[in-house]
PDB file of N, CA and C in Angstrom:
ATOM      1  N   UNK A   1       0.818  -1.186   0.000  1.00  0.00           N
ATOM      2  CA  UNK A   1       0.000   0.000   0.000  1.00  0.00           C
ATOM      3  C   UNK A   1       0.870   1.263   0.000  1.00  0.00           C
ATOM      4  N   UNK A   2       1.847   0.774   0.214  1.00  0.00           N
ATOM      5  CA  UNK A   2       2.427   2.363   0.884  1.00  0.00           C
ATOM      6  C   UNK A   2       3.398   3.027  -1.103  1.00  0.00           C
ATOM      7  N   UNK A   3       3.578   1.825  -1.578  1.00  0.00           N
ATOM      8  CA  UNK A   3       4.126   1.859  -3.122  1.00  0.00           C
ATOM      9  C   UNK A   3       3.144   2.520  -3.721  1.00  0.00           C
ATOM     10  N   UNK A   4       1.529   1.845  -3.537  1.00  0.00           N
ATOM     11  CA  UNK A   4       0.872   2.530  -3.962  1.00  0.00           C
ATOM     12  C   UNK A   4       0.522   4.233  -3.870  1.00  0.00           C
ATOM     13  N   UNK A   5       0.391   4.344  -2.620  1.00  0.00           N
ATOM     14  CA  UNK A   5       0.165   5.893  -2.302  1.00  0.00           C
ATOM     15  C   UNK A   5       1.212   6.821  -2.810  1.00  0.00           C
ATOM     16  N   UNK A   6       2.941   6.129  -2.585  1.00  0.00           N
ATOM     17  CA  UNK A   6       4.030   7.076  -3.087  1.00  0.00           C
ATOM     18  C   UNK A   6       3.632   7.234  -4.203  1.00  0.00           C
ATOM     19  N   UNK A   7       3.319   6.322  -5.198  1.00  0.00           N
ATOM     20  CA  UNK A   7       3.812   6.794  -6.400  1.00  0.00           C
ATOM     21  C   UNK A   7       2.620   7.709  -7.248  1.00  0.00           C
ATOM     22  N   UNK A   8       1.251   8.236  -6.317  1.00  0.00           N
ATOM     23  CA  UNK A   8       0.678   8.873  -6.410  1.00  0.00           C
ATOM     24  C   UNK A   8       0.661  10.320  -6.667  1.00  0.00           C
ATOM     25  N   UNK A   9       2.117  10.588  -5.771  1.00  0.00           N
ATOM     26  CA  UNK A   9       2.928  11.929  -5.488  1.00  0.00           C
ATOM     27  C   UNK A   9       2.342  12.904  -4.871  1.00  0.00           C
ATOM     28  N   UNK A  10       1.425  12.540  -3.829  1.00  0.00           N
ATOM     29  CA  UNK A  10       0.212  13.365  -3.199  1.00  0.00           C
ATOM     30  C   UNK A  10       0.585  13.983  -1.959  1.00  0.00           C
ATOM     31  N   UNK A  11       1.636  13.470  -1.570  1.00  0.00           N
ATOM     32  CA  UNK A  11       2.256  13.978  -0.483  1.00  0.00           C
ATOM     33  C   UNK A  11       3.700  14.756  -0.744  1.00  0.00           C
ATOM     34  N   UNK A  12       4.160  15.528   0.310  1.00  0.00           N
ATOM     35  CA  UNK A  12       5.616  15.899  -0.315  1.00  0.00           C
ATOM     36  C   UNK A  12       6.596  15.408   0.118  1.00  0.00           C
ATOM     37  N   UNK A  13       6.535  14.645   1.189  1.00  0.00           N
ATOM     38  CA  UNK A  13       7.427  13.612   1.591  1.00  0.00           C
ATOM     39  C   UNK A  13       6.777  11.820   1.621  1.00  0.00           C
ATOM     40  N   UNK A  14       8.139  11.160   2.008  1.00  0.00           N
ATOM     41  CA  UNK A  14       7.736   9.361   1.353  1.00  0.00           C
ATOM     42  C   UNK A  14       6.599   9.330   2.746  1.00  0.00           C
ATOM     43  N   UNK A  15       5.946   8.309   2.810  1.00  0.00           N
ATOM     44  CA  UNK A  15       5.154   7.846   3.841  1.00  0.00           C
ATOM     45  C   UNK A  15       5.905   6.885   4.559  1.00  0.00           C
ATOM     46  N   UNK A  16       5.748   7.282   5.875  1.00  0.00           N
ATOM     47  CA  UNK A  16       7.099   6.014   6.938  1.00  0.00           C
ATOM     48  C   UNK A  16       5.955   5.239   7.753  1.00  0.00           C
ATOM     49  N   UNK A  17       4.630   6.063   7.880  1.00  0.00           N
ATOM     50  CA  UNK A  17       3.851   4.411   8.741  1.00  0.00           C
ATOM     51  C   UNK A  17       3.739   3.382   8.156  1.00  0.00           C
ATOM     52  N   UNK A  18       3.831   2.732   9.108  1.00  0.00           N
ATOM     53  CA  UNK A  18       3.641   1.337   8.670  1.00  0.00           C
ATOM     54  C   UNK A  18       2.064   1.099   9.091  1.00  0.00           C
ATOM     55  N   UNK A  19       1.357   0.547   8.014  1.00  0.00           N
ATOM     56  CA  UNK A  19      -0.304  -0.067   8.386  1.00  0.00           C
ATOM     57  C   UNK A  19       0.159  -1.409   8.416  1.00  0.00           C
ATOM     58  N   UNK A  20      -0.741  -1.913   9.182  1.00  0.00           N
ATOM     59  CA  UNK A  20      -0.469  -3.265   9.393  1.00  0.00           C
ATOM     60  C   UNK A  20      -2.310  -3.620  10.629  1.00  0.00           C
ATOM     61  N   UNK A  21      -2.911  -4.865   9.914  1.00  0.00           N
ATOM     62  CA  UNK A  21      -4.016  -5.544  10.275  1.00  0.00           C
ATOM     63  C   UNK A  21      -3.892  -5.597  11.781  1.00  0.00           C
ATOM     64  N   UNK A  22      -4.667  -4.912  12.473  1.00  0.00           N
ATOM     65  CA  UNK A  22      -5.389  -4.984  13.623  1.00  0.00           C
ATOM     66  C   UNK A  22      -5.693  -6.430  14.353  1.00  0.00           C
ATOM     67  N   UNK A  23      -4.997  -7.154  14.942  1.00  0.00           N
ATOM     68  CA  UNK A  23      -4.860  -8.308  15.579  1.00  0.00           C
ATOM     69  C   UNK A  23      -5.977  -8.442  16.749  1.00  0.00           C
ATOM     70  N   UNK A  24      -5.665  -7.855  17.518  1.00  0.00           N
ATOM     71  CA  UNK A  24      -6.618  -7.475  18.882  1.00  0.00           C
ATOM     72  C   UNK A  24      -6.666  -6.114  19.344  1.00  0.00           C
ATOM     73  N   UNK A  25      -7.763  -5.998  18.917  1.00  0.00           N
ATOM     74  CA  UNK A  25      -8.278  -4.737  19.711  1.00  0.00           C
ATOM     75  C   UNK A  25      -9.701  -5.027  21.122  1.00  0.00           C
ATOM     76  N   UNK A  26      -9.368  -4.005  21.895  1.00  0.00           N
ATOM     77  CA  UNK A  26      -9.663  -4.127  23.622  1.00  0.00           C
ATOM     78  C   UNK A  26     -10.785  -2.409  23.500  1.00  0.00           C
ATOM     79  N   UNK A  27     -11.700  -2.640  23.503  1.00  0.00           N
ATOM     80  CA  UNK A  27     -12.797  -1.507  23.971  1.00  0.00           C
ATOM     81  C   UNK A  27     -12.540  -0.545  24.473  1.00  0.00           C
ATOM     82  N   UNK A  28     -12.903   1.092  24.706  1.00  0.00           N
ATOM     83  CA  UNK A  28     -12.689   1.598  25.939  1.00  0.00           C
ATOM     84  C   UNK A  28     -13.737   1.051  26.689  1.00  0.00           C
ATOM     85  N   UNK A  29     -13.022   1.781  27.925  1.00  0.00           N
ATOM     86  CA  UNK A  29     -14.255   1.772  29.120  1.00  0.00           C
ATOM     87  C   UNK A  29     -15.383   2.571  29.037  1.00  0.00           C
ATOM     88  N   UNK A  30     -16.842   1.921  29.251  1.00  0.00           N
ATOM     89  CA  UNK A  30     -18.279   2.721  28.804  1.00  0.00           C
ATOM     90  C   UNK A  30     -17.833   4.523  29.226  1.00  0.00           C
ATOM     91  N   UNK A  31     -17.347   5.058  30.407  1.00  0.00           N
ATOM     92  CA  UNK A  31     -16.792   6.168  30.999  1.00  0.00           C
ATOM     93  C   UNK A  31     -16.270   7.195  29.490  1.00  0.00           C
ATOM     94  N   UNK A  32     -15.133   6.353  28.738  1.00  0.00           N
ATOM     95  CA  UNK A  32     -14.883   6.657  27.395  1.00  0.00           C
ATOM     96  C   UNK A  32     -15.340   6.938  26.434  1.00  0.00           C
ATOM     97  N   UNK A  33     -16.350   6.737  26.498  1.00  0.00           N
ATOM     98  CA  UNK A  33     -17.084   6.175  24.929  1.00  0.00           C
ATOM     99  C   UNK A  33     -17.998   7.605  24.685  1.00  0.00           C
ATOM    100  N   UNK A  34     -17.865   8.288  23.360  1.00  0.00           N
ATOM    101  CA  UNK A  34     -18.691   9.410  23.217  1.00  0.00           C
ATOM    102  C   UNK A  34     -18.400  10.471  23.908  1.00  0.00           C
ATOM    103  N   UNK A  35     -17.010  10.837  24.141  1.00  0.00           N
ATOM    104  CA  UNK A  35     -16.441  11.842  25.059  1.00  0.00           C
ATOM    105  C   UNK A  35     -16.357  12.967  24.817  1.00  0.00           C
ATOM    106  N   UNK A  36     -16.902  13.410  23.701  1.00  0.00           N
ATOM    107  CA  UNK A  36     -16.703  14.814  23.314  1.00  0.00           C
ATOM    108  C   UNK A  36     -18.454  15.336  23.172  1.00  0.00           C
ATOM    109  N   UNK A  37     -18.986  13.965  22.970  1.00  0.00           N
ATOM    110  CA  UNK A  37     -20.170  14.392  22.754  1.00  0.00           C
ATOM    111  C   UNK A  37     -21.364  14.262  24.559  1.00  0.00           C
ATOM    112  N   UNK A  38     -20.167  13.863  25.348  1.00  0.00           N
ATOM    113  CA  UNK A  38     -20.700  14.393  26.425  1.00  0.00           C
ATOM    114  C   UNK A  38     -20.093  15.450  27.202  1.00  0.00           C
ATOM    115  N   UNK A  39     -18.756  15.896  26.453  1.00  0.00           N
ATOM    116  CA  UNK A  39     -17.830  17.190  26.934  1.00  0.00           C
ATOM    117  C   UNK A  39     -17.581  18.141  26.153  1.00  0.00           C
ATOM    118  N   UNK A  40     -18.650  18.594  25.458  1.00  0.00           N
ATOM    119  CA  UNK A  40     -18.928  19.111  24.360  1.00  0.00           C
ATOM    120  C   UNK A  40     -17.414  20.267  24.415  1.00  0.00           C
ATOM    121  N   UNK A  41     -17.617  20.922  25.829  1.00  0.00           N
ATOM    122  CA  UNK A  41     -16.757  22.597  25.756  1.00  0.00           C
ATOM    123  C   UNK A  41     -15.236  22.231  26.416  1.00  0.00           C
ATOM    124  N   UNK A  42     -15.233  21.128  26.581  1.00  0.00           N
ATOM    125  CA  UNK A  42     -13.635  20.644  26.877  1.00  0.00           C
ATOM    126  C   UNK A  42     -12.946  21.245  25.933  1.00  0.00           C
ATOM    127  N   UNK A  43     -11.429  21.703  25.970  1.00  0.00           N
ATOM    128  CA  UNK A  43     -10.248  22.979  25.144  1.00  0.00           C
ATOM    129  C   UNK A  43     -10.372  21.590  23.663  1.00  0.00           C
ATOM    130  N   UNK A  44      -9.803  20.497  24.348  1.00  0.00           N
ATOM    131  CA  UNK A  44      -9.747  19.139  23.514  1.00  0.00           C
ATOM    132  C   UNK A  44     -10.645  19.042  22.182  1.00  0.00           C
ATOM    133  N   UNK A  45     -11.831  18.897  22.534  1.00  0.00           N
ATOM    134  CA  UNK A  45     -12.977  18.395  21.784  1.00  0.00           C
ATOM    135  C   UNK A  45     -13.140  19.767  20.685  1.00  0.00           C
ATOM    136  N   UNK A  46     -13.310  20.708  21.624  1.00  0.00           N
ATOM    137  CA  UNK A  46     -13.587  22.415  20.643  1.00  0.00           C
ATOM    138  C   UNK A  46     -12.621  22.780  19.552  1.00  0.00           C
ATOM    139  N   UNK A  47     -11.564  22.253  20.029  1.00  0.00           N
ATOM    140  CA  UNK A  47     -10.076  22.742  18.848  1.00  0.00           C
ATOM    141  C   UNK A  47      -9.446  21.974  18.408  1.00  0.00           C
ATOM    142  N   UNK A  48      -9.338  20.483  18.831  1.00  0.00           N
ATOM    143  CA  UNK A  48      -8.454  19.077  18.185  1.00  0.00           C
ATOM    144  C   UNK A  48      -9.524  18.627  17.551  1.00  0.00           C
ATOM    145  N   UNK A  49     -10.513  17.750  18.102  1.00  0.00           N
ATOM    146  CA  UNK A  49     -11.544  16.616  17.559  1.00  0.00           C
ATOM    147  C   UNK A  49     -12.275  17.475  16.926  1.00  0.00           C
ATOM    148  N   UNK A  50     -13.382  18.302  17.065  1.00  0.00           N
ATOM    149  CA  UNK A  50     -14.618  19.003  15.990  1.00  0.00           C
ATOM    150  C   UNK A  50     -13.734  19.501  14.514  1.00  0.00           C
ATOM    151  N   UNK A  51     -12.816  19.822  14.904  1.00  0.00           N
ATOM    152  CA  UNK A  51     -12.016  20.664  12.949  1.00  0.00           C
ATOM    153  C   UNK A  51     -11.909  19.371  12.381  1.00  0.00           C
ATOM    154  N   UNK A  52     -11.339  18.497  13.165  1.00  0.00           N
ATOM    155  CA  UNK A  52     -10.905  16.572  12.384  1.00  0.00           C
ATOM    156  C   UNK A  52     -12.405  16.046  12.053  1.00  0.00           C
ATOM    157  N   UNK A  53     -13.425  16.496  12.788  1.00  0.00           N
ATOM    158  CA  UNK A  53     -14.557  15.304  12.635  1.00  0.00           C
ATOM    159  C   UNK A  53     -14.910  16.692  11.088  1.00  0.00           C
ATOM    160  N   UNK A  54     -15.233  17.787  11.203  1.00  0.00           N
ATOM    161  CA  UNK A  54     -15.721  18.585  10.405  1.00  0.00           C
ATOM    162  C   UNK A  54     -14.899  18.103   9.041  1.00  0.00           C
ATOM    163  N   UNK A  55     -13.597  18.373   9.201  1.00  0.00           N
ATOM    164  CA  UNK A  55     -12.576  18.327   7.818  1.00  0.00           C
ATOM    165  C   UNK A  55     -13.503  16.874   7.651  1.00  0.00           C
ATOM    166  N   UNK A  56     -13.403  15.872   7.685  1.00  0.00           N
ATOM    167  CA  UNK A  56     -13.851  13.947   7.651  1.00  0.00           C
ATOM    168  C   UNK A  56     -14.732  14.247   6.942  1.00  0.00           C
ATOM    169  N   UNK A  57     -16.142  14.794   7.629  1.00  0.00           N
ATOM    170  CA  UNK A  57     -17.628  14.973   7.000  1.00  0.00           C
ATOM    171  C   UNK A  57     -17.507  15.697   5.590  1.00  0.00           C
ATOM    172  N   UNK A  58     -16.714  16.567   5.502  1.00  0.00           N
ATOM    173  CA  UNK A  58     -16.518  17.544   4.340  1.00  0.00           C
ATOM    174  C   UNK A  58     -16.147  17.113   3.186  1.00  0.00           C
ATOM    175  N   UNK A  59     -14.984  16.168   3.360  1.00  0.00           N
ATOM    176  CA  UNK A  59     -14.354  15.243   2.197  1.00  0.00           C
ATOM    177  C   UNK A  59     -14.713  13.989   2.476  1.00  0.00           C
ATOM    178  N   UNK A  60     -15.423  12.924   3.021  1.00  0.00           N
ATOM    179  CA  UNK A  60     -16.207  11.646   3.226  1.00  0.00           C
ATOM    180  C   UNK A  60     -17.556  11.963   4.002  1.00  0.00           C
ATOM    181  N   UNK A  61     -18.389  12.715   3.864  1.00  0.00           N
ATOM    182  CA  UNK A  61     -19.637  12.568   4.833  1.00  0.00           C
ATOM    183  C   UNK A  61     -20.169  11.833   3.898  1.00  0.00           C
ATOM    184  N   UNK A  62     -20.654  11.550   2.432  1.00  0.00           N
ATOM    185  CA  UNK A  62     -21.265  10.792   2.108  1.00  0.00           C
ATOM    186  C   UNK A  62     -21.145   9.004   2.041  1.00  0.00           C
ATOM    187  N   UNK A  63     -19.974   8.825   2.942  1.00  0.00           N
ATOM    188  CA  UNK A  63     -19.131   7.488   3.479  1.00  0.00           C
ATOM    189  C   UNK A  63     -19.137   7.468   4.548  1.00  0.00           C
ATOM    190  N   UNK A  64     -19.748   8.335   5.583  1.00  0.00           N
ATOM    191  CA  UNK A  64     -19.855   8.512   7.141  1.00  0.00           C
ATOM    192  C   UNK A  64     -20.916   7.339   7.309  1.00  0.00           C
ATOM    193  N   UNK A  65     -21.035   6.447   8.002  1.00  0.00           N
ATOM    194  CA  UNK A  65     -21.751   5.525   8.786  1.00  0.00           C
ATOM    195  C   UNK A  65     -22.137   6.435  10.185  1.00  0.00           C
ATOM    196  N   UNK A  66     -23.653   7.027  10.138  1.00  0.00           N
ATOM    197  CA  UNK A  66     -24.154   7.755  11.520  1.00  0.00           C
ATOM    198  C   UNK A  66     -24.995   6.714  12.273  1.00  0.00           C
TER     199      UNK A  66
END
């Protein structure tokens, strides 16, 4: 994948993550779950997460699973 994306030239530098299949994954705790949408005015949620969820919806909302 990652041959694929370079040679796209979409980025301006090479891509160094490595993706790799999800083996085990572990839940959060219920406490976790929906944290912004029960901490709406947290610094976090207002200026990191809402611009990321907004930018997402903008260029995939019609691929968003609500």
């Amino acid at each position: 994948m990652h041959a694929e994306l370079g040679a796209t030239k979409q980025f301006a530098a090479p891509i160094v993550t490595e993706v790799i299949e999800v083996t085990t994954f572990y839940p959060a705790e219920d406490y976790h779950q929906r944290h912004c949408e029960q901490n709406p005015y947290q610094p976090y949620c207002q200026f990191v997460v809402e611009p990321k969820v907004a930018k997402a919806e903008g260029k995939f909302g019609d691929q968003l699973q609500r």
